[in-house]
Protein backbone atom coordinates (compact mmCIF):
# COMPACT_ATOMS: atom_id res chain seq x y z
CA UNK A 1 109.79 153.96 111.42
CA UNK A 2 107.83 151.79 108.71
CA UNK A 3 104.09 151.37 109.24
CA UNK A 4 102.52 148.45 107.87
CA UNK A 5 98.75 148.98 107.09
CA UNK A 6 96.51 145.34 106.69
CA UNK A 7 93.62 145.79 104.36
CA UNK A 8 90.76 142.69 104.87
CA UNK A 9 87.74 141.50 103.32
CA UNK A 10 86.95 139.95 106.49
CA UNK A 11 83.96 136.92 107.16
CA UNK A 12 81.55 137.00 109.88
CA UNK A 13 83.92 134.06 111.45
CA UNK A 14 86.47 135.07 113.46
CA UNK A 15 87.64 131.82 113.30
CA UNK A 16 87.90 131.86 109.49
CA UNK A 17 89.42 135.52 109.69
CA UNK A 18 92.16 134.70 112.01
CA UNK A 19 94.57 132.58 110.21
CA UNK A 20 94.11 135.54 106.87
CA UNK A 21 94.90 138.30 109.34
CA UNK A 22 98.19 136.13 110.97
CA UNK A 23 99.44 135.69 107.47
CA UNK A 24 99.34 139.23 106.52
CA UNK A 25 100.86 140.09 109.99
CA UNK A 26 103.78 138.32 109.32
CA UNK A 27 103.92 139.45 105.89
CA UNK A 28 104.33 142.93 106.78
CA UNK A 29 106.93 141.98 109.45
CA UNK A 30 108.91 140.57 107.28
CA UNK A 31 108.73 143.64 104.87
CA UNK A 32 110.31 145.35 108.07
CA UNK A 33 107.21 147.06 109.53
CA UNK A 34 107.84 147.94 113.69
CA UNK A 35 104.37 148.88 113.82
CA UNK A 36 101.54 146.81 111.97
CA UNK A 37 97.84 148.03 111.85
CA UNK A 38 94.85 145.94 111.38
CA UNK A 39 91.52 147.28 110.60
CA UNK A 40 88.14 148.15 112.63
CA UNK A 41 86.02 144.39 113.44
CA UNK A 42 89.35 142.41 112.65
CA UNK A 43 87.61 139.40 113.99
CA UNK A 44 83.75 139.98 112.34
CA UNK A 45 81.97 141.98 109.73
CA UNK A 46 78.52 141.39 110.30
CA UNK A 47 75.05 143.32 110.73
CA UNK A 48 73.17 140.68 112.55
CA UNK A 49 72.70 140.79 116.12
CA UNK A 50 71.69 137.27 117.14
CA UNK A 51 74.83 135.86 114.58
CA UNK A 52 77.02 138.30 116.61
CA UNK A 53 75.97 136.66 119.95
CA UNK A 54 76.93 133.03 119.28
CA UNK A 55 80.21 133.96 117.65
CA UNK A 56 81.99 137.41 119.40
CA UNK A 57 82.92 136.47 122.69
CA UNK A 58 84.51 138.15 125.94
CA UNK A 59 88.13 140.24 125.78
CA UNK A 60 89.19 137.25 128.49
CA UNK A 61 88.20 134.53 126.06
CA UNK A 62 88.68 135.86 122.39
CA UNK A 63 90.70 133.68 120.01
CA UNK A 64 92.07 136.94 117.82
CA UNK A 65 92.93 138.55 120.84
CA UNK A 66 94.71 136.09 122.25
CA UNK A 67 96.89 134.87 118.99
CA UNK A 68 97.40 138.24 117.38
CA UNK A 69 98.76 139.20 121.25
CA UNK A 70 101.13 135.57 120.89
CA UNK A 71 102.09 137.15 116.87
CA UNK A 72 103.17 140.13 118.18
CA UNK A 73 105.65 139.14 121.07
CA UNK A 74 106.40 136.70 118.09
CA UNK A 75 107.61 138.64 115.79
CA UNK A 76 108.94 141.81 118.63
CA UNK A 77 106.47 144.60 116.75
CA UNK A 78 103.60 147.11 118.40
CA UNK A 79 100.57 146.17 116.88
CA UNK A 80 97.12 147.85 116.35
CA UNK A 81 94.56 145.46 116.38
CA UNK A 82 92.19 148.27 114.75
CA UNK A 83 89.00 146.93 116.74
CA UNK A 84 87.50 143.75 118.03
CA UNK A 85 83.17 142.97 118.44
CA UNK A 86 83.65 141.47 121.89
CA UNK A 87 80.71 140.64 124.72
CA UNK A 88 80.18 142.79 127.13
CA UNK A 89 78.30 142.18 130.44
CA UNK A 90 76.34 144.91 130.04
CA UNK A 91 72.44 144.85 131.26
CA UNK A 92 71.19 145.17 127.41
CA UNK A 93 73.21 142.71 125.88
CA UNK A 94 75.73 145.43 123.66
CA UNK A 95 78.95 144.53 122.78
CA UNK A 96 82.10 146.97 122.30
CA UNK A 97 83.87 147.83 119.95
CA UNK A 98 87.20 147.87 121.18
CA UNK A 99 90.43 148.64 120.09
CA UNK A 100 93.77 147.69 121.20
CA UNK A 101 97.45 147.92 120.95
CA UNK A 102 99.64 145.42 121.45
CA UNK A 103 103.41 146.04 122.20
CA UNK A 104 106.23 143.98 121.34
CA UNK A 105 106.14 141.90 124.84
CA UNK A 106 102.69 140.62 123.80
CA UNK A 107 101.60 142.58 126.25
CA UNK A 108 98.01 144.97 126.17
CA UNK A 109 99.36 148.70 126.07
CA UNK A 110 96.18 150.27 125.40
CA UNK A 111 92.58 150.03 124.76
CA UNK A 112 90.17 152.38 123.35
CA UNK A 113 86.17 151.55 122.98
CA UNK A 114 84.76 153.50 119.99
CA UNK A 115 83.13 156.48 121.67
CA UNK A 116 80.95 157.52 118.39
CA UNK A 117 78.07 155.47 116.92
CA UNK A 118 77.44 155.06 113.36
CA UNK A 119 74.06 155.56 113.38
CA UNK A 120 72.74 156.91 109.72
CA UNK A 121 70.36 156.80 106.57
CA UNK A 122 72.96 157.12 103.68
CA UNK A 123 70.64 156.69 101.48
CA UNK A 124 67.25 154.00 100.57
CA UNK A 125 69.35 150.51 100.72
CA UNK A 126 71.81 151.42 103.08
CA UNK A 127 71.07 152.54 107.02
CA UNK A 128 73.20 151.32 109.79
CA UNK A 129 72.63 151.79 113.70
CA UNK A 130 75.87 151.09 115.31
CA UNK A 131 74.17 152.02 118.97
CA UNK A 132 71.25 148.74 118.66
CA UNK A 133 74.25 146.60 119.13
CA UNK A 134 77.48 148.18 120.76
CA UNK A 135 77.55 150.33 123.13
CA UNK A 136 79.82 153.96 123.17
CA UNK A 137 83.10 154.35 124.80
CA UNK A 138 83.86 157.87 126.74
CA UNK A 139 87.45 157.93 127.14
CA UNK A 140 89.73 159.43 124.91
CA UNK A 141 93.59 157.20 124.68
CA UNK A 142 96.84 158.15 124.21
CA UNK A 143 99.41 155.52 124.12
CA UNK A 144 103.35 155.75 125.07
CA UNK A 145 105.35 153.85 122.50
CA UNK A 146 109.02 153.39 122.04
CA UNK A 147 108.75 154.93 119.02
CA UNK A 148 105.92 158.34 120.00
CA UNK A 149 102.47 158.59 121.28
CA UNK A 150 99.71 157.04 119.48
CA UNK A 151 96.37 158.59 120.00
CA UNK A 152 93.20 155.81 119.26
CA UNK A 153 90.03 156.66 117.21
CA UNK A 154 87.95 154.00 115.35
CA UNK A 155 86.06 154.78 111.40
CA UNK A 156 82.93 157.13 112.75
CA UNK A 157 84.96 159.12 115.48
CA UNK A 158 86.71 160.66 112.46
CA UNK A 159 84.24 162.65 111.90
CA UNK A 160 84.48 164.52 114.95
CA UNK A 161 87.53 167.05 114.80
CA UNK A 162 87.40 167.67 118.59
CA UNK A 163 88.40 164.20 119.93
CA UNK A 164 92.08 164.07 117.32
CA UNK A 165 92.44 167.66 118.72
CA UNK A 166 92.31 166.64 121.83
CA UNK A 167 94.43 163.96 121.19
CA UNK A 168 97.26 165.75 119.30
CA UNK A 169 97.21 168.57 122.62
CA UNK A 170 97.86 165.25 125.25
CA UNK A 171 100.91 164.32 122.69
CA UNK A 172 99.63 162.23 120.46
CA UNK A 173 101.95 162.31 117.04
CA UNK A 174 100.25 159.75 115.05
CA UNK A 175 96.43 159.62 114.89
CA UNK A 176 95.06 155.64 114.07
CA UNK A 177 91.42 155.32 112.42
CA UNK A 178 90.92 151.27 111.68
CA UNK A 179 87.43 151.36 109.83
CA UNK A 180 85.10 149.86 108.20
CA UNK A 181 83.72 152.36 106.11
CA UNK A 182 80.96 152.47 103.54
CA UNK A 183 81.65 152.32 99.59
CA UNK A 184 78.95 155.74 99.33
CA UNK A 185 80.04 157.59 102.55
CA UNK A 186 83.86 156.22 101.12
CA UNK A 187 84.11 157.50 97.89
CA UNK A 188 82.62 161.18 99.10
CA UNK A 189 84.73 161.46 102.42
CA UNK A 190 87.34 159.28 103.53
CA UNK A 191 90.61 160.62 102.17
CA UNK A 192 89.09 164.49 103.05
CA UNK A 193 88.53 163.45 106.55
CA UNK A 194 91.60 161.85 107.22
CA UNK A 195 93.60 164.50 105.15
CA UNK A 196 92.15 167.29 107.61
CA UNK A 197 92.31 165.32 110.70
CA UNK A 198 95.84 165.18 109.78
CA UNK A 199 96.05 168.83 108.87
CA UNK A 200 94.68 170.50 111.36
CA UNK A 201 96.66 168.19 114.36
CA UNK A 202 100.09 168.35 112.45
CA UNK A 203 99.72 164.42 113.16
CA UNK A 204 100.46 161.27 110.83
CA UNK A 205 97.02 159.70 110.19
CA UNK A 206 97.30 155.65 109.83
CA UNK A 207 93.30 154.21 108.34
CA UNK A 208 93.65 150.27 107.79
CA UNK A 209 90.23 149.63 106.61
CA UNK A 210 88.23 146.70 105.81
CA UNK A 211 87.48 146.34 102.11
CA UNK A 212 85.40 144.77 99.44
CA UNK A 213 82.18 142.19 99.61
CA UNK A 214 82.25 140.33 102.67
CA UNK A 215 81.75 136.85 102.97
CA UNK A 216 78.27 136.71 104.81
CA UNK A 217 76.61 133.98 106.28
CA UNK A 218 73.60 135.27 108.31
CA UNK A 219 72.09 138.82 107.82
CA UNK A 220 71.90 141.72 105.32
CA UNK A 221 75.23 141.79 102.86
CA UNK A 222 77.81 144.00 103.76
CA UNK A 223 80.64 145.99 101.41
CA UNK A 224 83.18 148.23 102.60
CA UNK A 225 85.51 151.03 100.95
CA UNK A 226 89.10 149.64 101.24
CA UNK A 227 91.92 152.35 100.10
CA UNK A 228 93.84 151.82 103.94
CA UNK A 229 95.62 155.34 103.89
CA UNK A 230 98.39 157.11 105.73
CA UNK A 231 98.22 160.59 105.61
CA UNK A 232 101.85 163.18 106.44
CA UNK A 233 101.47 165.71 109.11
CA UNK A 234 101.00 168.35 106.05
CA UNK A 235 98.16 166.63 104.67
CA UNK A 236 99.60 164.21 101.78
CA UNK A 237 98.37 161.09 101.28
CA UNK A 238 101.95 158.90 101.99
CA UNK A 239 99.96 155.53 101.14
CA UNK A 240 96.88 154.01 99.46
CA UNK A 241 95.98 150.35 100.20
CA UNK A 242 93.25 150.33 97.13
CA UNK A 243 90.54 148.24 97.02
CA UNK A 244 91.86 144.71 97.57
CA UNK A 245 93.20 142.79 100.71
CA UNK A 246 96.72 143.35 101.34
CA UNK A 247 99.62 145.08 103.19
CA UNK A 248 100.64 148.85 102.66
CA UNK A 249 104.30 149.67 103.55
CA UNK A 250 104.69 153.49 104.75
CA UNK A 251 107.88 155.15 106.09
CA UNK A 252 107.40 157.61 108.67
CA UNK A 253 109.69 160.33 110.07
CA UNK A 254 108.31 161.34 113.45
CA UNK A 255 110.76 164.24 113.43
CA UNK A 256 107.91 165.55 110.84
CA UNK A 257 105.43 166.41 113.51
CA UNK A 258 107.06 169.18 115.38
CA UNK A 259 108.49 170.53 112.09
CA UNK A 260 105.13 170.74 111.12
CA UNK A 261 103.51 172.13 113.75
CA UNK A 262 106.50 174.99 114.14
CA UNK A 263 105.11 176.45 110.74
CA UNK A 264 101.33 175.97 111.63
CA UNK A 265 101.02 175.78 115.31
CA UNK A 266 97.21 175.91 115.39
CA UNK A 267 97.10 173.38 118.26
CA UNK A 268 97.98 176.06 120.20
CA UNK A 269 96.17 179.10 119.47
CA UNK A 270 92.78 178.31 120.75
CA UNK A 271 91.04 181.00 121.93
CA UNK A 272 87.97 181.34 124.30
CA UNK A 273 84.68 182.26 122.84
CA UNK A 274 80.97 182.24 123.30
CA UNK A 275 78.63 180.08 122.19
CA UNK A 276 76.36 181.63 119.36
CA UNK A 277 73.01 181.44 121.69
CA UNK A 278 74.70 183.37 124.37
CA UNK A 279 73.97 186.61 123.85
């Protein structure tokens, strides 16, 4: 099965952003990808809250969501449209992040709203707090495709080891992390935590991330890390989208899965314990 992995330097337009994400779509179709990823906030990269509100709008009424959807029963491939800022009608105004994946009918197969919030000080310049504006998810997702089960994470749940674990142990085989990670957290984590997310699940790891300086009308600039990877079952990086926009071919072997988790089959050895302040 060949993966196609979208790298953008998306806008804080999602109507500017739509027509570059299409075009790479269809570039990777053509290249023979069944399954095409796109990154986390495919429709909107920004950090201010009141731009946010007059541009994301409702899953219902969202222009990405509603053309990528038309590009995919287009072309006849799943697609992972990595995540999407969309209104909510929540009481305090968050939005979700939401991802989704689209199967070849057009039709929504899953959705998954980010259950972890990247709330942090990386350092003096840079502090983010995912939680002011979008509110957690708190369902895990596993998704049947014709081709295996696809178990949905977004950028910050992958550093959490317990969620892709429980993913892998409801059948997931491939393990998708769209982000939108930072150049400082980036250069000191990403391919480690997708390389042992991938080890210790015996799962292919697909990461389409956003990438570069984004194109920022209203609010504090943003940059992202880029280098979209896919990462074998055994821990090797397969595929490394770099630092620019673009498509990443990868060719995956499903079959790799259960050969890898017949030599290492640490899914299944947990053990019961107690916690360390039960004594």
């Amino acid at each position: 099965m060949r993966a196609g992995l979208i790298q953008l330097c998306a806008s804080d337009d999602p109507a500017e952003n739509l027509p570059v994400t299409v075009g790479y779509i269809r570039k990777a179709a053509q290249a023979g990808a069944e399954f095409i990823l796109t990154p986390e906030v495919t429709n909107c990269v920004s950090n201010s809250r009141t731009h946010q509100q007059g541009v994301l709008q409702s899953e219902a009424d969202d222009i990405t969501l509603a053309a990528l959807r038309a590009e995919a029963r287009a072309l006849g491939v799943w697609l992972l449209i990595g995540s999407l800022g969309l209104q909510t009608t929540d009481a305090d105004g968050r939005f979700a992040n939401r991802s989704f994946l689209i199967a070849p009918d057009g039709e929504i197969a899953a959705r998954y709203d980010k259950i972890h919030m990247f709330d942090v000080d990386i350092d003096e310049t840079e502090s983010f707090r995912e939680s002011a504006g979008y509110r957690p998810g708190d369902q895990a997702v596993v998704a049947q495709t014709d081709f295996g089960a696809v178990g949905l994470t977004i950028c910050y749940d992958v550093r959490f080891p317990h969620l892709h674990r429980t993913l892998a142990k409801a059948g997931a085989q491939i393990l998708t992390v769209p982000a939108a990670f930072s150049p400082v957290s980036g250069a000191a984590h990403w391919r480690t935590l997708l390389q042992a997310r991938a080890i210790e699940t015996g799962c292919f790891v697909l990461a389409p991330a956003q990438c570069g300086d984004h194109p920022i009308s209203r609010g504090a600039p943003r940059k992202t890390y880029g280098h979209s990877l896919a990462v074998s079952p055994w821990g090797e990086v397969l595929a490394d989208g770099g630092e620019a926009p673009g498509v990443t071919l990868v060719d995956l072997d499903l079959s790799d899965v259960e050969a890898t988790r017949k030599k290492i089959p640490s899914i299944t050895h947990d053990r019961p314990f107690k916690d360390p302040t039960d004594v």
